[in-house]
C-alpha atoms as a PDB file:
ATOM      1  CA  UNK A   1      97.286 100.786 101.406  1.00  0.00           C
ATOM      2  CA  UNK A   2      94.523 103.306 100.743  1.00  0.00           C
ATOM      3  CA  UNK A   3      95.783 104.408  97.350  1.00  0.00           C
ATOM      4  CA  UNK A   4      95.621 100.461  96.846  1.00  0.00           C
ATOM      5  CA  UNK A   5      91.958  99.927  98.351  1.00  0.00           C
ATOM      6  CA  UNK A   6      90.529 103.321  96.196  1.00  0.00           C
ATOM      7  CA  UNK A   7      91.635 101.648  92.985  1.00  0.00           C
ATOM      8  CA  UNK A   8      90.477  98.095  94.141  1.00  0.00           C
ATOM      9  CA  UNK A   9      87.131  99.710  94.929  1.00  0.00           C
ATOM     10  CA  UNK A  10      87.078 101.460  91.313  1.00  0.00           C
ATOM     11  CA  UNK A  11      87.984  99.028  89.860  1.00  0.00           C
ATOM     12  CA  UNK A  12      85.295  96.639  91.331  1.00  0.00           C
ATOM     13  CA  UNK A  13      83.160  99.804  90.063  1.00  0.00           C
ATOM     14  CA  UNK A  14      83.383  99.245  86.704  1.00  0.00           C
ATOM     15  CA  UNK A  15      82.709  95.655  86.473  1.00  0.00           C
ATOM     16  CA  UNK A  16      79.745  95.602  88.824  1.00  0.00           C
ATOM     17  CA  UNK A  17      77.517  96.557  86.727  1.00  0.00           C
ATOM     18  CA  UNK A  18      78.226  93.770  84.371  1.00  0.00           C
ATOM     19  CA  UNK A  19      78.765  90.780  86.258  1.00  0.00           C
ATOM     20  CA  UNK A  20      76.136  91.864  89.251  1.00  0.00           C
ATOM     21  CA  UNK A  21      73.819  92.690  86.414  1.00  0.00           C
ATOM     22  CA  UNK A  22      74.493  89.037  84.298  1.00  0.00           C
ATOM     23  CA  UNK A  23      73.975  87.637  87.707  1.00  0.00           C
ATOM     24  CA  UNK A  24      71.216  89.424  88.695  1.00  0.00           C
ATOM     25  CA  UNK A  25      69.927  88.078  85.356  1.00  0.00           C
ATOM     26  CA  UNK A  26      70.618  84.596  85.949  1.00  0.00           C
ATOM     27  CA  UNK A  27      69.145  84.293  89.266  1.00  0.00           C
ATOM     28  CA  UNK A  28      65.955  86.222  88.003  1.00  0.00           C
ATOM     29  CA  UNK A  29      66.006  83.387  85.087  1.00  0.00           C
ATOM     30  CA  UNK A  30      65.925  80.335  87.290  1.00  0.00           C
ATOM     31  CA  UNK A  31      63.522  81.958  89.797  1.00  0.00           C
ATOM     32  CA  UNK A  32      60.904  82.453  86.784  1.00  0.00           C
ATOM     33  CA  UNK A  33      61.666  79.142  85.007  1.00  0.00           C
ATOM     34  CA  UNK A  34      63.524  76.804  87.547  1.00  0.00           C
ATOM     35  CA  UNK A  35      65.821  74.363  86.484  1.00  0.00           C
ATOM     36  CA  UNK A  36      64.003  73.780  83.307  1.00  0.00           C
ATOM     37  CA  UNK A  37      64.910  77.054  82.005  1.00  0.00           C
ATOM     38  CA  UNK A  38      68.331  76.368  82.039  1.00  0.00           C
ATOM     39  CA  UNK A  39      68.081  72.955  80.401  1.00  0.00           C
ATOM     40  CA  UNK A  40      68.638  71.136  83.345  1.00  0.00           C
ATOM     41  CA  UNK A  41      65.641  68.951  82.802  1.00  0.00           C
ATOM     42  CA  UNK A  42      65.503  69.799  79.138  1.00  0.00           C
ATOM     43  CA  UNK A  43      68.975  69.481  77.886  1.00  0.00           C
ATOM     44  CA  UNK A  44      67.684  70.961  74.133  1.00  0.00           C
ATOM     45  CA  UNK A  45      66.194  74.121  76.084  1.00  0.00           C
ATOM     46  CA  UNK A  46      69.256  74.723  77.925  1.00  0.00           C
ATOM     47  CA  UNK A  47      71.636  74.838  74.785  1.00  0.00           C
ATOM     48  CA  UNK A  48      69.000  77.481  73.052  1.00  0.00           C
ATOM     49  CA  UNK A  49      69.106  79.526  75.868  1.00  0.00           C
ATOM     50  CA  UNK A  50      70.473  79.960  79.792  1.00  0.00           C
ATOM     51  CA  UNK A  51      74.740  80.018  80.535  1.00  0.00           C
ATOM     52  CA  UNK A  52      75.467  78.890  76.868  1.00  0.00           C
ATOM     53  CA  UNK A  53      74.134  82.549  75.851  1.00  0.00           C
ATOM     54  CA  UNK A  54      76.583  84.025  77.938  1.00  0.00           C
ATOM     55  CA  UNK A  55      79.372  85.981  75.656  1.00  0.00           C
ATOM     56  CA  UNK A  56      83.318  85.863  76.818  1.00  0.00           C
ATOM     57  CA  UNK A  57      82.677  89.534  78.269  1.00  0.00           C
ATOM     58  CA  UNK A  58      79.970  88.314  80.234  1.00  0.00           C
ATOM     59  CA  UNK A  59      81.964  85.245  81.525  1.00  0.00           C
ATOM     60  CA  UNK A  60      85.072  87.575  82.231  1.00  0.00           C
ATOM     61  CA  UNK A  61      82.983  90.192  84.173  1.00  0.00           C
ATOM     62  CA  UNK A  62      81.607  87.681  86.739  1.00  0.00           C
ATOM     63  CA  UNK A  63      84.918  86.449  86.829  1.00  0.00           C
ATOM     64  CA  UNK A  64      86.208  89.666  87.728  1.00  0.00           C
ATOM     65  CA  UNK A  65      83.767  90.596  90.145  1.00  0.00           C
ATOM     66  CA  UNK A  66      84.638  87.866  92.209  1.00  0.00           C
ATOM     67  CA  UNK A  67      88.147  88.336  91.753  1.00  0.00           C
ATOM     68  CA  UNK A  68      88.276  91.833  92.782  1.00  0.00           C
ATOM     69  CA  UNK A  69      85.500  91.109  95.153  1.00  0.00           C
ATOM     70  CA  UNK A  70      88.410  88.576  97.222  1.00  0.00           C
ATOM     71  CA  UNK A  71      91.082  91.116  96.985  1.00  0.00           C
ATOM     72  CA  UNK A  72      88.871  93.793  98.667  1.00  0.00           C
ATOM     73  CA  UNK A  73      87.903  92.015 101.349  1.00  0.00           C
ATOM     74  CA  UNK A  74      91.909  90.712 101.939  1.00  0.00           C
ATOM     75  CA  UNK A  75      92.385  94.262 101.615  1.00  0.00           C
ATOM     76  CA  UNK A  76      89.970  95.047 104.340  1.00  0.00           C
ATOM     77  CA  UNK A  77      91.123  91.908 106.826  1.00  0.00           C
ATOM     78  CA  UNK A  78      94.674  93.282 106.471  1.00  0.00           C
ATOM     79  CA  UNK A  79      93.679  96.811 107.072  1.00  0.00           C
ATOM     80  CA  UNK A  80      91.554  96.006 110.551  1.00  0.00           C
ATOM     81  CA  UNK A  81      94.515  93.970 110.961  1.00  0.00           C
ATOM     82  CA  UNK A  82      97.206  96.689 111.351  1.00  0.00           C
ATOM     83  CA  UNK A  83      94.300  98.517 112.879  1.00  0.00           C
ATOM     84  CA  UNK A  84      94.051  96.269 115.868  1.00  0.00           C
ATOM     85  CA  UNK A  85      97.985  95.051 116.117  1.00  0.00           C
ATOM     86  CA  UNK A  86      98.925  99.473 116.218  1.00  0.00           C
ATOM     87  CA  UNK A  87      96.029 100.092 118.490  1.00  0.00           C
ATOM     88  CA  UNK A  88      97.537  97.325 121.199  1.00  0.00           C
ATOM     89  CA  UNK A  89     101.341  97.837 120.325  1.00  0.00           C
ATOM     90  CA  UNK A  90     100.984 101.544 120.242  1.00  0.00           C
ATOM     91  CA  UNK A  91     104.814 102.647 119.967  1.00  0.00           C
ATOM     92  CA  UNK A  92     106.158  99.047 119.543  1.00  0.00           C
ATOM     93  CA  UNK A  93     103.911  98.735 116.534  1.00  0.00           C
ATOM     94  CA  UNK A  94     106.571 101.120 114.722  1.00  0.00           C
ATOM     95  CA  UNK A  95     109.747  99.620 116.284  1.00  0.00           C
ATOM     96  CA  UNK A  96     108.570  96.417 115.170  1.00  0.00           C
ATOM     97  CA  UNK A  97     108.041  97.330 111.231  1.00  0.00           C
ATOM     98  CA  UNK A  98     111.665  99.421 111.276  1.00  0.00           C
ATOM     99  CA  UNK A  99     113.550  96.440 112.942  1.00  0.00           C
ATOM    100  CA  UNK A 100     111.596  93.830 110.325  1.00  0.00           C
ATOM    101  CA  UNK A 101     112.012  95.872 107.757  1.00  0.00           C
ATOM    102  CA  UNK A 102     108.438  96.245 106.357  1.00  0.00           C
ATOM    103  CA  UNK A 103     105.323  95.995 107.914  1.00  0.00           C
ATOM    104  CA  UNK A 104     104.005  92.806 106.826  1.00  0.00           C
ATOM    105  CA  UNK A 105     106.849  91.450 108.333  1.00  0.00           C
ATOM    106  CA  UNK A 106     106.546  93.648 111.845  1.00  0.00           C
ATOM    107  CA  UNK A 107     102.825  92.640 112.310  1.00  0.00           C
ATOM    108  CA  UNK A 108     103.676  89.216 111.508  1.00  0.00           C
ATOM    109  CA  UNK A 109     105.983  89.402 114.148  1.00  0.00           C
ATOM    110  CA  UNK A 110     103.780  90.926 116.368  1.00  0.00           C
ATOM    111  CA  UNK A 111     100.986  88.235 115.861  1.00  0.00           C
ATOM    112  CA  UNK A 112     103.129  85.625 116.964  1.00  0.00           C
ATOM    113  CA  UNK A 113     103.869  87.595 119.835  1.00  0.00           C
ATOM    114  CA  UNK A 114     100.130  87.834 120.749  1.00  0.00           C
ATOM    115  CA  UNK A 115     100.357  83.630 120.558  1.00  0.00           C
ATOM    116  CA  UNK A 116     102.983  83.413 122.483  1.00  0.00           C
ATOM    117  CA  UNK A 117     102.016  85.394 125.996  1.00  0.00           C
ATOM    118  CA  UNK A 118      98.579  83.914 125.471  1.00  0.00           C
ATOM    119  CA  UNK A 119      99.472  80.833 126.086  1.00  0.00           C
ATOM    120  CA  UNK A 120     101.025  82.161 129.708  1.00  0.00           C
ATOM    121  CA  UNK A 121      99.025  82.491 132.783  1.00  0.00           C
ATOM    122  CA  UNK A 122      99.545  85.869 133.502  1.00  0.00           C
ATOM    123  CA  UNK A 123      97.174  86.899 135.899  1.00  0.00           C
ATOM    124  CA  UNK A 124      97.223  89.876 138.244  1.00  0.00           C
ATOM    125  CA  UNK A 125      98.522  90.697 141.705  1.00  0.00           C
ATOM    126  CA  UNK A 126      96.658  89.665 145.133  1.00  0.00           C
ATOM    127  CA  UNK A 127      96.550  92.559 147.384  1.00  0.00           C
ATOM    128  CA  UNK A 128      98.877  91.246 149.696  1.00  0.00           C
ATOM    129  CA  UNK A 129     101.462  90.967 147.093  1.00  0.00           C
ATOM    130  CA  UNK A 130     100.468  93.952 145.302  1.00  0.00           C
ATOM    131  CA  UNK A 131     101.028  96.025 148.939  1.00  0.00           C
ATOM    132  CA  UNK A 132     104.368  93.659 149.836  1.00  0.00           C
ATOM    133  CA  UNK A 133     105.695  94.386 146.546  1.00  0.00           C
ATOM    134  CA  UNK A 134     104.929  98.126 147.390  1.00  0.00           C
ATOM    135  CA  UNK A 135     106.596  98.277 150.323  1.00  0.00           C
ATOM    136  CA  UNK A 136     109.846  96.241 148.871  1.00  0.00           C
ATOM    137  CA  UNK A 137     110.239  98.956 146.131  1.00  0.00           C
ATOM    138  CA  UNK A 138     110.035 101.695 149.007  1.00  0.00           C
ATOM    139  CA  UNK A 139     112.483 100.552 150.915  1.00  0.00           C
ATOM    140  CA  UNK A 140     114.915 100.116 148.095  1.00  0.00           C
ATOM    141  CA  UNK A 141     113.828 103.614 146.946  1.00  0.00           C
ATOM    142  CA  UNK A 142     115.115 104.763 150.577  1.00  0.00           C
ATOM    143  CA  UNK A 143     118.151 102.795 150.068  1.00  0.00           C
ATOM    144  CA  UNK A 144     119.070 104.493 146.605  1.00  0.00           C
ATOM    145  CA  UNK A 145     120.301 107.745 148.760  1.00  0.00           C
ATOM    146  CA  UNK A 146     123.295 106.107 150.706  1.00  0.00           C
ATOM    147  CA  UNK A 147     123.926 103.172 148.191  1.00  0.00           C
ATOM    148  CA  UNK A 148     122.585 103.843 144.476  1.00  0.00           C
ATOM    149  CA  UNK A 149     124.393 101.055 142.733  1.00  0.00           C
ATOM    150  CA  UNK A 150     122.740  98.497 145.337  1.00  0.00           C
ATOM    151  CA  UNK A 151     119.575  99.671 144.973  1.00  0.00           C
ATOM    152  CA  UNK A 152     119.730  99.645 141.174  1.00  0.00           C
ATOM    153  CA  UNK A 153     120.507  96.114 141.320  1.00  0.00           C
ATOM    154  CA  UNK A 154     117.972  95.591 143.643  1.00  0.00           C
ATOM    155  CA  UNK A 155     115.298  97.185 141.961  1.00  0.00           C
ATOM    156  CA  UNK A 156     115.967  95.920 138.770  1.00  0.00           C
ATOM    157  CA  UNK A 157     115.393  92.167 140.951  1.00  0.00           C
ATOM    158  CA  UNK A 158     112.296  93.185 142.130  1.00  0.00           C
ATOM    159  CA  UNK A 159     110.877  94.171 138.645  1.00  0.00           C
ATOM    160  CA  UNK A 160     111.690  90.758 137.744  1.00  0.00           C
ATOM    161  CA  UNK A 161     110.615  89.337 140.800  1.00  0.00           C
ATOM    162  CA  UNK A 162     107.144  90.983 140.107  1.00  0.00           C
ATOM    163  CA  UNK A 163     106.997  89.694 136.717  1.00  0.00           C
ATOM    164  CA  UNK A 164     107.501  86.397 137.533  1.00  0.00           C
ATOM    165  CA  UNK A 165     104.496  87.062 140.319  1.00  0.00           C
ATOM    166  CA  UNK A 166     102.064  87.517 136.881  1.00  0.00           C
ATOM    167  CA  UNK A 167     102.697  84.760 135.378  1.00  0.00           C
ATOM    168  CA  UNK A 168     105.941  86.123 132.829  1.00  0.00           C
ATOM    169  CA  UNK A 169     108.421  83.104 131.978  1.00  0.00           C
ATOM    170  CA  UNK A 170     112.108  83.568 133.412  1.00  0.00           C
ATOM    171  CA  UNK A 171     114.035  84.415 129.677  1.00  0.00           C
ATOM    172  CA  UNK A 172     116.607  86.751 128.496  1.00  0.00           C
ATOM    173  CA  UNK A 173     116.475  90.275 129.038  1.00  0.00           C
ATOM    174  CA  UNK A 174     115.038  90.923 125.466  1.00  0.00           C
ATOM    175  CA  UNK A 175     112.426  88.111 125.241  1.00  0.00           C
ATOM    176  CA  UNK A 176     111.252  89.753 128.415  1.00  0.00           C
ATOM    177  CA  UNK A 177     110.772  92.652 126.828  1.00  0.00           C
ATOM    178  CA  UNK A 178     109.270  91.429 123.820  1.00  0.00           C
ATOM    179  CA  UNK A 179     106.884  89.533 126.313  1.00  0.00           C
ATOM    180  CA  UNK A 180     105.932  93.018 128.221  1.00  0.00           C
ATOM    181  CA  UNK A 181     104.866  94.639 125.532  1.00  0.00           C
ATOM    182  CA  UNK A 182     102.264  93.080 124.375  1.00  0.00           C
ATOM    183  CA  UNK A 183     100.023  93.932 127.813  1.00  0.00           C
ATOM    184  CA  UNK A 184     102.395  96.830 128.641  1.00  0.00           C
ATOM    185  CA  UNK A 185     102.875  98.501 125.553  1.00  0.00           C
ATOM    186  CA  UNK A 186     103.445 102.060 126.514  1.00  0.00           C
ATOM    187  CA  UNK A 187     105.905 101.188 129.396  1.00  0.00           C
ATOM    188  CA  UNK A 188     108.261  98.809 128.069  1.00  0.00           C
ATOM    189  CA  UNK A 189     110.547 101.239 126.819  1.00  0.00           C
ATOM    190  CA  UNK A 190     111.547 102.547 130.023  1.00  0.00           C
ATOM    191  CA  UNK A 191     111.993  98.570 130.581  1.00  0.00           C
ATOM    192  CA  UNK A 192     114.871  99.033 128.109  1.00  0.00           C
ATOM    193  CA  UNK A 193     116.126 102.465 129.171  1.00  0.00           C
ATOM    194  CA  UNK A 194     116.642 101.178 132.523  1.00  0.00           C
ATOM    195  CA  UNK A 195     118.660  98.149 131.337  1.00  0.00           C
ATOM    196  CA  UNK A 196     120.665 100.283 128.994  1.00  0.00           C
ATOM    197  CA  UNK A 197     121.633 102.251 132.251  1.00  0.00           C
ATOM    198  CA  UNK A 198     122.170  99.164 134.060  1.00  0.00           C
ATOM    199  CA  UNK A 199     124.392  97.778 131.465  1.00  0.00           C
ATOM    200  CA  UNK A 200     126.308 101.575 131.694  1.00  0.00           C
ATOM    201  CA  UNK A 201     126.694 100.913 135.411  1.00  0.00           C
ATOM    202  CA  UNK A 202     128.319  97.757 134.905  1.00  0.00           C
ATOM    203  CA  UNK A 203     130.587  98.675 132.415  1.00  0.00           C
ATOM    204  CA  UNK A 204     131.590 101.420 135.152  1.00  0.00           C
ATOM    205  CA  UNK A 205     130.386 104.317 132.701  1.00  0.00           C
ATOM    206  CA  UNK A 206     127.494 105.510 134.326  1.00  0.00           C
ATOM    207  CA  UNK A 207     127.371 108.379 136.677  1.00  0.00           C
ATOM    208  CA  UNK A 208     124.755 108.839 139.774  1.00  0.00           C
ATOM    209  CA  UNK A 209     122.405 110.852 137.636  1.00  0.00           C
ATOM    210  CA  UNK A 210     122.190 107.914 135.134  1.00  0.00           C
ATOM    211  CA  UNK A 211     121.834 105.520 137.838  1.00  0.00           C
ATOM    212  CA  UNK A 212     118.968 107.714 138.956  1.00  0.00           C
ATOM    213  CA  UNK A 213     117.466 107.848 135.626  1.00  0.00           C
ATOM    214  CA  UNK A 214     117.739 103.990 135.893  1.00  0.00           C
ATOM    215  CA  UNK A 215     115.321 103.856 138.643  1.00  0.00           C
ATOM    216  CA  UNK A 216     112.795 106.441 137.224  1.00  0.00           C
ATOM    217  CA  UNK A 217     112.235 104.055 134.428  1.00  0.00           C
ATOM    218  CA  UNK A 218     112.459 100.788 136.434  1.00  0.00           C
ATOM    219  CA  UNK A 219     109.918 102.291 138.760  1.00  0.00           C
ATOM    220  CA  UNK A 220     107.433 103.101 135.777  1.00  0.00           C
ATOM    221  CA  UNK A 221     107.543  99.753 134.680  1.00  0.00           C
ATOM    222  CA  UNK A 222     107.114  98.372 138.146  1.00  0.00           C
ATOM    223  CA  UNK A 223     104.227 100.617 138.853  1.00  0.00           C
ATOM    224  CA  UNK A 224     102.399  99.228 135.256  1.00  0.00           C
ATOM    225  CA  UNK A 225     103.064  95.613 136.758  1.00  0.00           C
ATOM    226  CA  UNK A 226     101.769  95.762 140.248  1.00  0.00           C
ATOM    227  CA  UNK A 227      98.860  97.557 138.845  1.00  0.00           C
ATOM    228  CA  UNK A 228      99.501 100.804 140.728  1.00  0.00           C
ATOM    229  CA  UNK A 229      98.615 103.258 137.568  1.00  0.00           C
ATOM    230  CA  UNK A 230      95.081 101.662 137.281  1.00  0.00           C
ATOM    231  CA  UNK A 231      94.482 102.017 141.228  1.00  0.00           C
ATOM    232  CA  UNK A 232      95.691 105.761 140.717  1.00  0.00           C
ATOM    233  CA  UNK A 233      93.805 106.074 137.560  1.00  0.00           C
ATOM    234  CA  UNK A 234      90.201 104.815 139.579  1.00  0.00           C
ATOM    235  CA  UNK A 235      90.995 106.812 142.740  1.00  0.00           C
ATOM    236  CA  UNK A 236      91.537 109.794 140.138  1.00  0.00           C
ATOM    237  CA  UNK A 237      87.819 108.740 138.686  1.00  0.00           C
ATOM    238  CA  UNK A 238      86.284 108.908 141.827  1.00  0.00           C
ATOM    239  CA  UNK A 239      87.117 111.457 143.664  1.00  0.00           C
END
């Protein structure tokens, strides 16, 4: 994209100087003579002298310049574009493009994304709820010890149970992950780690280390969701 915007940019060089200089002409023309000079009010006048004087070149460079005027500043929108969309996607920015295929595609993709959870109410937690759904994730944490595969399930209910708390529509497993990342960009994979686990478990393949793992990443995501990262984050400021 830069290779493309240096040879927009020269190329916008070399005709500047002819169709910015015909204009600059032009305008300097009708400020001096008005409309007269141009034949406007003296149709003979005009035909001597004013845009009937103007050569094919001359018509071709301001033709030009405009042209290659437009594609620099589509250049430019698309640019701040990717900008923005790998800025707020962060590591699902890249995922997108490699599962589309291309990144017009993956930002495309992305965009409609943005639509999409702005349309939901997500909002966050109360206190109270952020604190109850504290305590609910310690207890299963405690749990995990004497009955792991209980509190997997159980955890990975209360993630969803918090999610639904901010506003996040009830949808497939990778909808809702779609939906997360797009205000929880750099947490969302663990989202999917955990499930993978999950999905181990229940296919009786998964050991008690990967059901372990499986709550690790459940409980980063849960933390990003009940806004306990920027409450650690702002105690962290503080102190």
């Amino acid at each position: 994209m830069q290779g493309m915007l240096r040879r927009a940019v020269d190329l916008l060089g070399n005709v500047l100087d002819d169709g910015f200089g015909l204009l600059a002409y032009l305008w300097g023309r009708t400020v001096t003579y008005g409309l007269e000079g141009w034949g406007l009010w003296g149709y003979q006048e005009g035909l001597r002298g004013g845009l009937f004087d103007m050569t094919n070149y001359q018509l071709i460079g301001i033709v030009v310049t405009v042209v290659v005027l437009a594609v620099v500043l589509v250049i430019l929108a698309r640019a701040q574009k990717s900008r923005r969309l790998r800025t707020r996607f962060g590591p699902e920015y890249q995922r997108a493009v490699q599962e589309s295929g291309s990144a017009a595609r993956g930002e495309e993709r992305l965009a409609k994304l943005e639509q999409r959870v702005e349309r939901f109410n997500i909002h966050p937690l109360s206190s109270a709820d952020r604190s109850r759904f504290a305590e609910s994730w310690r207890m299963v944490q405690a749990r995990f010890v004497d009955s792991p595969e209980i509190a997997l399930s159980e955890g990975d209910h209360l993630v969803r149970e918090v999610m639904t708390a901010r506003g996040y529509p009830v949808v497939d497993f990778e909808q809702q992950a779609a939906d997360l990342s797009v205000n929880h960009p750099l947490v969302v994979e663990h989202y999917r780690a955990g499930h993978a686990l999950a999905l181990r478990h229940a296919e009786g393949k998964a050991s008690t280390e990967d059901l372990r793992q499986a709550m690790i990443h459940y409980r980063k995501l849960f933390d990003d969701l009940i806004g306990e990262l920027e409450a650690a984050r702002a105690r962290t400021a503080t102190a």
